[in-house]
Protein backbone atom coordinates (compact mmCIF):
# COMPACT_ATOMS: atom_id res chain seq x y z
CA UNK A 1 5.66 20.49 -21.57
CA UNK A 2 8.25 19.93 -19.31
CA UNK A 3 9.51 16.06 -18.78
CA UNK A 4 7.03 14.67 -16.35
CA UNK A 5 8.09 14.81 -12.53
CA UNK A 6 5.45 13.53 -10.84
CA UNK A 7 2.24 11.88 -11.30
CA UNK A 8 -0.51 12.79 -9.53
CA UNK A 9 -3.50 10.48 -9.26
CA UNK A 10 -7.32 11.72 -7.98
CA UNK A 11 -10.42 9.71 -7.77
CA UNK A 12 -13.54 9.71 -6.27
CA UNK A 13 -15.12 6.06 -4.86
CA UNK A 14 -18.30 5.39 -3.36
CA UNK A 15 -19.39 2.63 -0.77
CA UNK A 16 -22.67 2.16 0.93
CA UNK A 17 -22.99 -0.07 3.81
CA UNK A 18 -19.91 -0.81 4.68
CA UNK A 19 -17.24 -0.49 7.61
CA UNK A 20 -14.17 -0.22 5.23
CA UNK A 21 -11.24 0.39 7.67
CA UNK A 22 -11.30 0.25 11.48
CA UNK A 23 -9.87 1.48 14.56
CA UNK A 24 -8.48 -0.01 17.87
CA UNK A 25 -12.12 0.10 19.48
CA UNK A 26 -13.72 -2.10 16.09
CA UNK A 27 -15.55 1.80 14.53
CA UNK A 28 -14.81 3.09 11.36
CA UNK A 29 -11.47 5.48 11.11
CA UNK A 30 -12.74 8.89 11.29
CA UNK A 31 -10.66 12.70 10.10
CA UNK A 32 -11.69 15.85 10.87
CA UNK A 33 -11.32 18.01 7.88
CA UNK A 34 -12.66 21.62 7.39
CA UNK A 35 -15.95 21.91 9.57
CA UNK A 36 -17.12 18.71 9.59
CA UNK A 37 -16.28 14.97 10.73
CA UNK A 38 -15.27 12.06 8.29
CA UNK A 39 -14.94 8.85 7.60
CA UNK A 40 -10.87 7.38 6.86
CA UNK A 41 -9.33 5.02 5.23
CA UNK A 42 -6.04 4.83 5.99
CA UNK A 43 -3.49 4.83 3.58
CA UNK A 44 -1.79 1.81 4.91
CA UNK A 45 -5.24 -0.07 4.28
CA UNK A 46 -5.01 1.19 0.60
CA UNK A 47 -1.57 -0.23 0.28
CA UNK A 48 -1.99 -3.07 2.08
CA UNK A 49 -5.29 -4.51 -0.46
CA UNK A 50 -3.26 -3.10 -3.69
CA UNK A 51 0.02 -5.14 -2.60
CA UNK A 52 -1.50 -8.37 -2.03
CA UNK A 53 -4.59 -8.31 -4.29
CA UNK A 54 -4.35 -11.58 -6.90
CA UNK A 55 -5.82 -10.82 -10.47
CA UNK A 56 -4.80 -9.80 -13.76
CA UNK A 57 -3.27 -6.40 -12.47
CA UNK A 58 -1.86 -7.88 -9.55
CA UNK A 59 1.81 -6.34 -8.58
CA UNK A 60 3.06 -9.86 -8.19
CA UNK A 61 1.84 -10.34 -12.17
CA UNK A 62 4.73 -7.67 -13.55
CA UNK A 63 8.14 -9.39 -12.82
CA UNK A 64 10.29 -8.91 -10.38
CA UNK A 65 10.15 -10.58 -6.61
CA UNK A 66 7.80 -9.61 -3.89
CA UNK A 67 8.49 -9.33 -0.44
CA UNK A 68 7.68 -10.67 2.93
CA UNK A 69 6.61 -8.48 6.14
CA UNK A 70 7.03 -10.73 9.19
CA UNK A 71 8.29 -10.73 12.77
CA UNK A 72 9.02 -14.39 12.17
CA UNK A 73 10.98 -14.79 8.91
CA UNK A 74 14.19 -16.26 10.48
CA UNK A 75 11.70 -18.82 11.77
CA UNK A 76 9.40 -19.72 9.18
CA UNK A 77 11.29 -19.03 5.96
CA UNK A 78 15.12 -19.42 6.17
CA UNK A 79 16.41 -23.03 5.92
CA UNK A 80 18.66 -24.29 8.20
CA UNK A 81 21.40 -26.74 8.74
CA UNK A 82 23.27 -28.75 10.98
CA UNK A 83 22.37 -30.36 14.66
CA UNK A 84 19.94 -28.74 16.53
CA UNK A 85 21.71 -26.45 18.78
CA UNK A 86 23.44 -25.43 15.85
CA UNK A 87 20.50 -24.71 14.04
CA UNK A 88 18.65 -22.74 17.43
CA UNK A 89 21.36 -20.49 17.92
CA UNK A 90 21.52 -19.62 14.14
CA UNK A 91 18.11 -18.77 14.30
CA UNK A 92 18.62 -17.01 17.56
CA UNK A 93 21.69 -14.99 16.11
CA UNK A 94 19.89 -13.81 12.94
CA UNK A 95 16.56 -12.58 14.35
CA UNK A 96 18.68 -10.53 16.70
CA UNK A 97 21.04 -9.23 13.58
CA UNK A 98 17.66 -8.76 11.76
CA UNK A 99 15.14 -7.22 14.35
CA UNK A 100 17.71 -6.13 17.39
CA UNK A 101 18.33 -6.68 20.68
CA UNK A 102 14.30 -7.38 21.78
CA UNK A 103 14.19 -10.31 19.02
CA UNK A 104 13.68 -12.94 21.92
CA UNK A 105 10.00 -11.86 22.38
CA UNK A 106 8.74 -12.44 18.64
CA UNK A 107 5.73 -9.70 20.00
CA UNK A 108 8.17 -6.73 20.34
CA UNK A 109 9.99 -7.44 16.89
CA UNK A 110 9.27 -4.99 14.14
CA UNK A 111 7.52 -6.80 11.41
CA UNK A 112 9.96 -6.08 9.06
CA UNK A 113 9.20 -6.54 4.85
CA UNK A 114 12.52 -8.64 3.61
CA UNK A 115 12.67 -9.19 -0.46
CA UNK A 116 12.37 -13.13 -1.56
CA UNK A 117 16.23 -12.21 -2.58
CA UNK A 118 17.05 -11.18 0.80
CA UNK A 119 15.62 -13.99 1.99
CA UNK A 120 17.36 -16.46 -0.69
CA UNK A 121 20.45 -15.08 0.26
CA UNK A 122 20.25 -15.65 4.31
CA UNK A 123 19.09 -19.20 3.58
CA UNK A 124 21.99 -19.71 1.22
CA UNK A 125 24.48 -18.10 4.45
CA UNK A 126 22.26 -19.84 7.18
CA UNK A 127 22.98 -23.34 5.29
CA UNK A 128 26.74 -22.65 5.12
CA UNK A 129 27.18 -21.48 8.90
CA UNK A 130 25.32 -24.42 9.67
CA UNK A 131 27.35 -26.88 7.60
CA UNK A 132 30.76 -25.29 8.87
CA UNK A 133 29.88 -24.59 12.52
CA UNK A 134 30.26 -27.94 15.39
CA UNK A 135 28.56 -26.11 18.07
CA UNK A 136 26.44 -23.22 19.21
CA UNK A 137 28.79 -20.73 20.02
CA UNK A 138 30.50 -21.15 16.91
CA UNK A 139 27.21 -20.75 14.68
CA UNK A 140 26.21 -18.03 16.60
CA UNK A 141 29.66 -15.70 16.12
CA UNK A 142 29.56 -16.49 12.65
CA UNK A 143 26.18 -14.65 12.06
CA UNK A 144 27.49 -11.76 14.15
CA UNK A 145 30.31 -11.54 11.65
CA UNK A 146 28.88 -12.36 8.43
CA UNK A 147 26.60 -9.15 9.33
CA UNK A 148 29.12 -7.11 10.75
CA UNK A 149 31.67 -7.97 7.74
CA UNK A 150 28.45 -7.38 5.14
CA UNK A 151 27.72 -3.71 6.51
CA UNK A 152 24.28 -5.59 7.72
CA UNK A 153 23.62 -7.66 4.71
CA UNK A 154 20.64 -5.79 4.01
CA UNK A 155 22.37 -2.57 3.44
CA UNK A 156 24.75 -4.38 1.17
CA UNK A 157 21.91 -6.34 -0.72
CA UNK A 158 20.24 -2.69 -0.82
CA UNK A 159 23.03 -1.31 -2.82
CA UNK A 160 22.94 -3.90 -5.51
CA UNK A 161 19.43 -3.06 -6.06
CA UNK A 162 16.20 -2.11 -4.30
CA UNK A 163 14.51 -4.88 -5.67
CA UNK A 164 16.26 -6.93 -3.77
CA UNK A 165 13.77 -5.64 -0.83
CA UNK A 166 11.45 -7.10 -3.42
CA UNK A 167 9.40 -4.90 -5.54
CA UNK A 168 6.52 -3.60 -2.62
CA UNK A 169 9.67 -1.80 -1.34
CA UNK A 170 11.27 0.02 -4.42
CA UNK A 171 7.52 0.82 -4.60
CA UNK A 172 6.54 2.03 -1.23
CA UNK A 173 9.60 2.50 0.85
CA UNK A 174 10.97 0.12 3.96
CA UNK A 175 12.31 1.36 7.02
CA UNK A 176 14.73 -1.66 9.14
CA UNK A 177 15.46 0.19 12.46
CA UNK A 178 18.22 -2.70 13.20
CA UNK A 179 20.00 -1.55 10.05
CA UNK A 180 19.33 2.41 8.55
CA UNK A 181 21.47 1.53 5.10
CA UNK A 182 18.97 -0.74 3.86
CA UNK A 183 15.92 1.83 4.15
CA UNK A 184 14.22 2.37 1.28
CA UNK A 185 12.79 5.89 -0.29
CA UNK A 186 9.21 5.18 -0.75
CA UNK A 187 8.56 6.39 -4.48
CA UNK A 188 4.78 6.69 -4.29
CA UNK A 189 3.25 8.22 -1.54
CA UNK A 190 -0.55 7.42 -0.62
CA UNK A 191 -2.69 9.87 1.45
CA UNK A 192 -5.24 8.81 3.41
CA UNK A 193 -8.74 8.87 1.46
CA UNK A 194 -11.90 10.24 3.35
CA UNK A 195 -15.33 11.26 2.43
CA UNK A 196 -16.08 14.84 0.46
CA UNK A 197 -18.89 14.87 2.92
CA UNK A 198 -19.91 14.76 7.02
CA UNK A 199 -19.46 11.18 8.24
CA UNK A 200 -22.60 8.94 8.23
CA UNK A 201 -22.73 5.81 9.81
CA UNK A 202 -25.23 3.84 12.26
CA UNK A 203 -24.91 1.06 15.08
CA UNK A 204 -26.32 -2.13 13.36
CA UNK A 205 -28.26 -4.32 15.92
CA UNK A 206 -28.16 -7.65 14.79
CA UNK A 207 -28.26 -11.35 16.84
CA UNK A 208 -27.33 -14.91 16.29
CA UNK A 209 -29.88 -17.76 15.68
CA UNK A 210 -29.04 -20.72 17.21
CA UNK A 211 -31.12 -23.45 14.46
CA UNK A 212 -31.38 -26.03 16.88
CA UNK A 213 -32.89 -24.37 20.38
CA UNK A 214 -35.27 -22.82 17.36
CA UNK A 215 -36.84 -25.75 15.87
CA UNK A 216 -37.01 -27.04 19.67
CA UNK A 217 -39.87 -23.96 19.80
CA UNK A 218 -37.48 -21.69 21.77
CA UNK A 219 -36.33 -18.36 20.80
CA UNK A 220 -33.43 -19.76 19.30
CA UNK A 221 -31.20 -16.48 19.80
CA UNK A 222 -27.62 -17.42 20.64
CA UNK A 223 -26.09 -13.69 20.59
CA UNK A 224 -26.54 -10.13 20.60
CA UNK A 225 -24.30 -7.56 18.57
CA UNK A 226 -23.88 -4.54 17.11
CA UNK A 227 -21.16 -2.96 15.11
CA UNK A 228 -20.83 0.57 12.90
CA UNK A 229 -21.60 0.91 9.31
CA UNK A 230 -20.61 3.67 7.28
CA UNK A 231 -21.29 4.89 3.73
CA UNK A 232 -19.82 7.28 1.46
CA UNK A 233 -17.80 9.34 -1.53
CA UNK A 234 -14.00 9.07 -0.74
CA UNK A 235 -11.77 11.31 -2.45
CA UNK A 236 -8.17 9.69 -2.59
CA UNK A 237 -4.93 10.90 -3.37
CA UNK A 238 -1.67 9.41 -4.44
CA UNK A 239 1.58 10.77 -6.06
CA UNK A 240 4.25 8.90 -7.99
CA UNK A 241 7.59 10.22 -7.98
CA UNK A 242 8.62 8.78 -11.46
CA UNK A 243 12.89 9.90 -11.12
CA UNK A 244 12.72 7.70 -8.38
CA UNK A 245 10.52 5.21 -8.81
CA UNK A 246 12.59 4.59 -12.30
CA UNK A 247 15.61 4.29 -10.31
CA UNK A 248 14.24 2.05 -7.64
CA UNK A 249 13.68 -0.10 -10.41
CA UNK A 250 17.19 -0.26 -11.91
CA UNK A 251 16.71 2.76 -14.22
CA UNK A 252 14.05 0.12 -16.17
CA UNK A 253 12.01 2.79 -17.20
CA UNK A 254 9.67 0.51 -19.38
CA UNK A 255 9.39 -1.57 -16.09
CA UNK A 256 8.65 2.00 -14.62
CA UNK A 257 5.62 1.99 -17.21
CA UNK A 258 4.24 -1.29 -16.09
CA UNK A 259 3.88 -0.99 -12.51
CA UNK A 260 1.85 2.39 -12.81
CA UNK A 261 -0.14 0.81 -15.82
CA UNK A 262 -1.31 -2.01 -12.94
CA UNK A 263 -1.46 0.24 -10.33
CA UNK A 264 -3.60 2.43 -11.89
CA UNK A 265 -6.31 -0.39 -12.81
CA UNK A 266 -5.65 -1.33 -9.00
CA UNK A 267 -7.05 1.86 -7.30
CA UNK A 268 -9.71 1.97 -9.41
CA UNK A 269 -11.07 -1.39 -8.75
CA UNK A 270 -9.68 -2.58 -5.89
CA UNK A 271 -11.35 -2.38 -2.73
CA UNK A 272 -10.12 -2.37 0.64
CA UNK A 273 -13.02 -3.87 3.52
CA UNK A 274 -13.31 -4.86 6.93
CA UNK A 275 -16.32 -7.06 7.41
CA UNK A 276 -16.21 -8.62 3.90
CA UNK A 277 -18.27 -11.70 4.58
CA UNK A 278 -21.49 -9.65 5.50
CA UNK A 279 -20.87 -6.06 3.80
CA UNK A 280 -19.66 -7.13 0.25
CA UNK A 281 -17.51 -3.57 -0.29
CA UNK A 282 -16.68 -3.82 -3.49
CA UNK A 283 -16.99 -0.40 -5.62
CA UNK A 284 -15.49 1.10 -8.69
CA UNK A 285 -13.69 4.44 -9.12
CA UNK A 286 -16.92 6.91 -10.28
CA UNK A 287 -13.81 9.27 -11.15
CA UNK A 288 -10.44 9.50 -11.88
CA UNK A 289 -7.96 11.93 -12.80
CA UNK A 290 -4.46 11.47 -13.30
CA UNK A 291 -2.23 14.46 -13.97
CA UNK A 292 1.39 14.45 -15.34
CA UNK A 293 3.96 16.78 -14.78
CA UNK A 294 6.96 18.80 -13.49
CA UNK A 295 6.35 21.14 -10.52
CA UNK A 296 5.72 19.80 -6.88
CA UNK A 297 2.11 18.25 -6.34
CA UNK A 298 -0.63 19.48 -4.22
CA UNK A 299 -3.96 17.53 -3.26
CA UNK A 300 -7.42 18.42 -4.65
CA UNK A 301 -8.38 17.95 -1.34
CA UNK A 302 -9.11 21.12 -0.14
CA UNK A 303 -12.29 21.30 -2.95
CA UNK A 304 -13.75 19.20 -0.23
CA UNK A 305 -13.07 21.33 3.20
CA UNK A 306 -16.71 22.64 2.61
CA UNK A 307 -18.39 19.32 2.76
CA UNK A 308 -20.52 18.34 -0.88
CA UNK A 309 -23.66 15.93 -0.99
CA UNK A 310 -22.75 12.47 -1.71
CA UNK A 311 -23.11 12.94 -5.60
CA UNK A 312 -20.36 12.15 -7.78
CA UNK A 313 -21.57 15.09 -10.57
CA UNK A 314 -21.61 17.27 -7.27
CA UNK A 315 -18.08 16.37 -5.87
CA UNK A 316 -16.82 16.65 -9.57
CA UNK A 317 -18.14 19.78 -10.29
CA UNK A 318 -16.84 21.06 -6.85
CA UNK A 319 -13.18 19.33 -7.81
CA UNK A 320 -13.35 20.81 -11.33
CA UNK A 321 -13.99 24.53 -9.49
CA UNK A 322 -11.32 23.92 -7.27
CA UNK A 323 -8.42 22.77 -10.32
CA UNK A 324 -9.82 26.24 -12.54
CA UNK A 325 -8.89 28.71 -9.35
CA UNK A 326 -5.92 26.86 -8.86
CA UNK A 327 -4.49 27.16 -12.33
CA UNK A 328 -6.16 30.54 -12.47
CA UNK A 329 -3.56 31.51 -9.54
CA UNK A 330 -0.57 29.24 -10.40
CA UNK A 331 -1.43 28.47 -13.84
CA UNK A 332 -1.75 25.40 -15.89
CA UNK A 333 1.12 23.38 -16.29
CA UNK A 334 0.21 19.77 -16.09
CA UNK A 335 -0.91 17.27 -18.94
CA UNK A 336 -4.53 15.61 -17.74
CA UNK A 337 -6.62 12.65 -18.37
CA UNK A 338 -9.60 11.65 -16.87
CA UNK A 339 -12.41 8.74 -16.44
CA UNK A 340 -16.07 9.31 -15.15
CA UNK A 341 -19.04 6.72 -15.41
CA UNK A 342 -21.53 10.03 -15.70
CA UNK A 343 -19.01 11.44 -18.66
CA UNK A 344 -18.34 14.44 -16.27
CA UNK A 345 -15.44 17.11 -17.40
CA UNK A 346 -12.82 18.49 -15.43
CA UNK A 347 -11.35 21.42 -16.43
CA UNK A 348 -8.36 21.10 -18.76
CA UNK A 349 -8.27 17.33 -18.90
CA UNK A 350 -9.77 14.83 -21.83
CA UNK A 351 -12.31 12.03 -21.03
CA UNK A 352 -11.20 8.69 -21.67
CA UNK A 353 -11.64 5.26 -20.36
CA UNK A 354 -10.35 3.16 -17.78
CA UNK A 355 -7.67 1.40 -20.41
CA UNK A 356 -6.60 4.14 -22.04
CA UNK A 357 -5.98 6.46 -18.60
CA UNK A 358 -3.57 3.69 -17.33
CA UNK A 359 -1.71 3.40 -20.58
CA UNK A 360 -1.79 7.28 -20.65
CA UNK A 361 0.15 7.08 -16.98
CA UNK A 362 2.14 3.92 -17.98
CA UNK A 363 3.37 5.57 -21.36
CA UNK A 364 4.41 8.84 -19.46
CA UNK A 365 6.61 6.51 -17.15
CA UNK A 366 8.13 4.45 -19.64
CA UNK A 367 9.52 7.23 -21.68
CA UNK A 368 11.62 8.74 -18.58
CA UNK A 369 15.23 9.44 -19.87
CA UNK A 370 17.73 6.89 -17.65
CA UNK A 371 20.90 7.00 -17.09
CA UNK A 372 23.71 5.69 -19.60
């Protein structure tokens, strides 16, 4: 084979009773796909839980520095120096330089994801203006210089390294309207996961009990509500550009290795929720396939445009269907592994578990040729 390209991750999750990820109106995110309705999660909720999740895999675990996402960073978490007007207008000056020419109304800023280096380094500059400048005006041009002089700071930090937009960027992309250089190619791209079948969900009725007005002998109800639960088999989807995820990472290829090692044990157990405290969502993968190699990827997806039952051995056996007519047609050219809690197959990939399939993706990673 080929030197791997892309990986291409597939797995199958199921949740009853829950109301994983919702819309503007407070109802489960919905997709219509094929001839039928269903439920979403959206791949921003999958990223979110997998960035900021804290346990043994967590990303925060592997190394290198995280980052913040804030419309309040110049605010909250760069130090300051100096008298007071000094220190106002250097605050002033950078959340303009950082979030543009709206950054007086914190609500209209773009919550923008700055690396613990990039934010290090404008404390270290915010200290020094403040030290050197005797009045507002002063501190104030000198942040309007030090980013005009810096091509934007950012930009300039960016081209040292994209980990200095801390590793959730060199990961998953950033985009800083207020400065285009320091954007960030998102390496792994995450498609938004939704059930192989029709969406089901119902309006749960539910009230309040107010303990004292009961014991008093009265009815004791203090509110009425309802709100949507859903259940289901989610088929999700994500795709690792390895080239570029290596050299997001400084051409550390063995680093490379790492961070798909963890994020593999991360989609299979993590779980993202709305409505934790009286749903408990928490599931395992039931399957998951990961798939190395060279050509451009394409979702499994479409093995679920005719909806399935809600049956793992049913959606697998429909996936498994769909991967033999695809390689029948464009033939077989990727390396697979697989996990399943029934012990299903998929056609042309080996059943192994959970440990070995992320050191199976990890190991692919970490031997990536770099650059000299």
């Amino acid at each position: 084979m080929l030197e791997a390209r892309f990986l291409q991750v597939h797995w199958l999750t199921s949740y009853p009773a829950t109301l994983l990820n919702r819309d503007d109106n407070g109802l489960a995110k919905r997709l219509p796909f094929g001839d039928a309705m269903r439920t979403r999660v959206s791949s921003q909720c999958l990223k979110r839980h997998w960035r900021t999740v804290d346990d043994e895999w967590a990303l925060r675990r592997i190394g290198p520095d995280m980052a913040v996402r804030s419309r309040e960073t110049p605010e909250r978490r760069i130090l300051h120096a100096g008298t007071a007007d000094v220190i106002a207008a250097t605050i002033s000056a950078m959340a303009e330089q950082l979030y543009g020419s709206k950054a007086g109304e914190r609500s209209k800023r773009q919550a923008l994801l700055l690396g613990e280096p990039e934010i290090r380094y404008l404390c270290a500059k915010a200290i020094e203006i403040g030290k050197a400048a005797h009045e507002s005006k002063a501190a104030e041009e000198a942040v309007k210089k030090l980013f005009k002089t810096q091509k934007g700071n950012l930009a300039a930090l960016r081209e040292r390294s994209v980990l200095e937009a801390g590793l959730e960027a060199a990961l998953f992309g950033r985009m800083v309207t207020s400065d285009p250089e320091a954007n960030t190619d998102a390496a792994i791209h995450v498609a938004h996961a939704f059930t192989v079948h029709s969406e089901a969900s119902e309006s749960d009725y539910f009230t309040v009990v107010d303990n004292l007005t009961h014991e008093a002998g009265d009815a004791g109800t203090a509110g009425l509500f309802d709100t949507e639960l859903t259940a289901g088999l989610f088929y999700g989807y994500v795709v690792v550009d390895i080239p570029l995820l290596v050299s997001n990472l400084r051409d550390e290829a063995v680093l490379g290795g790492k961070v798909v090692e963890h994020l593999i044990h991360l989609i299979a157990k993590v779980t993202p929720g709305a409505k934790k405290g009286s749903t408990a969502p928490y599931s395992y993968a039931e399957m998951m396939l990961v798939e190395a190699g060279h050509r451009q990827p394409r979702t499994l997806a479409n093995a679920f445009r005719k909806p399935v039952t809600a049956q793992s051995r049913t959606a697998i056996a429909a996936l498994s269907d769909h991967i033999k007519n695809v390689d029948q047609t464009y033939g077989l050219h990727e390396t697979r592994r697989h996990l399943s809690i029934d012990e299903a197959h998929l056609s042309g990939s080996t059943l192994v578990p959970l440990n070995d399939l992320a050191a199976f993706a990890g190991e692919i990673v970490a031997a990536t040729p770099v650059k000299a």
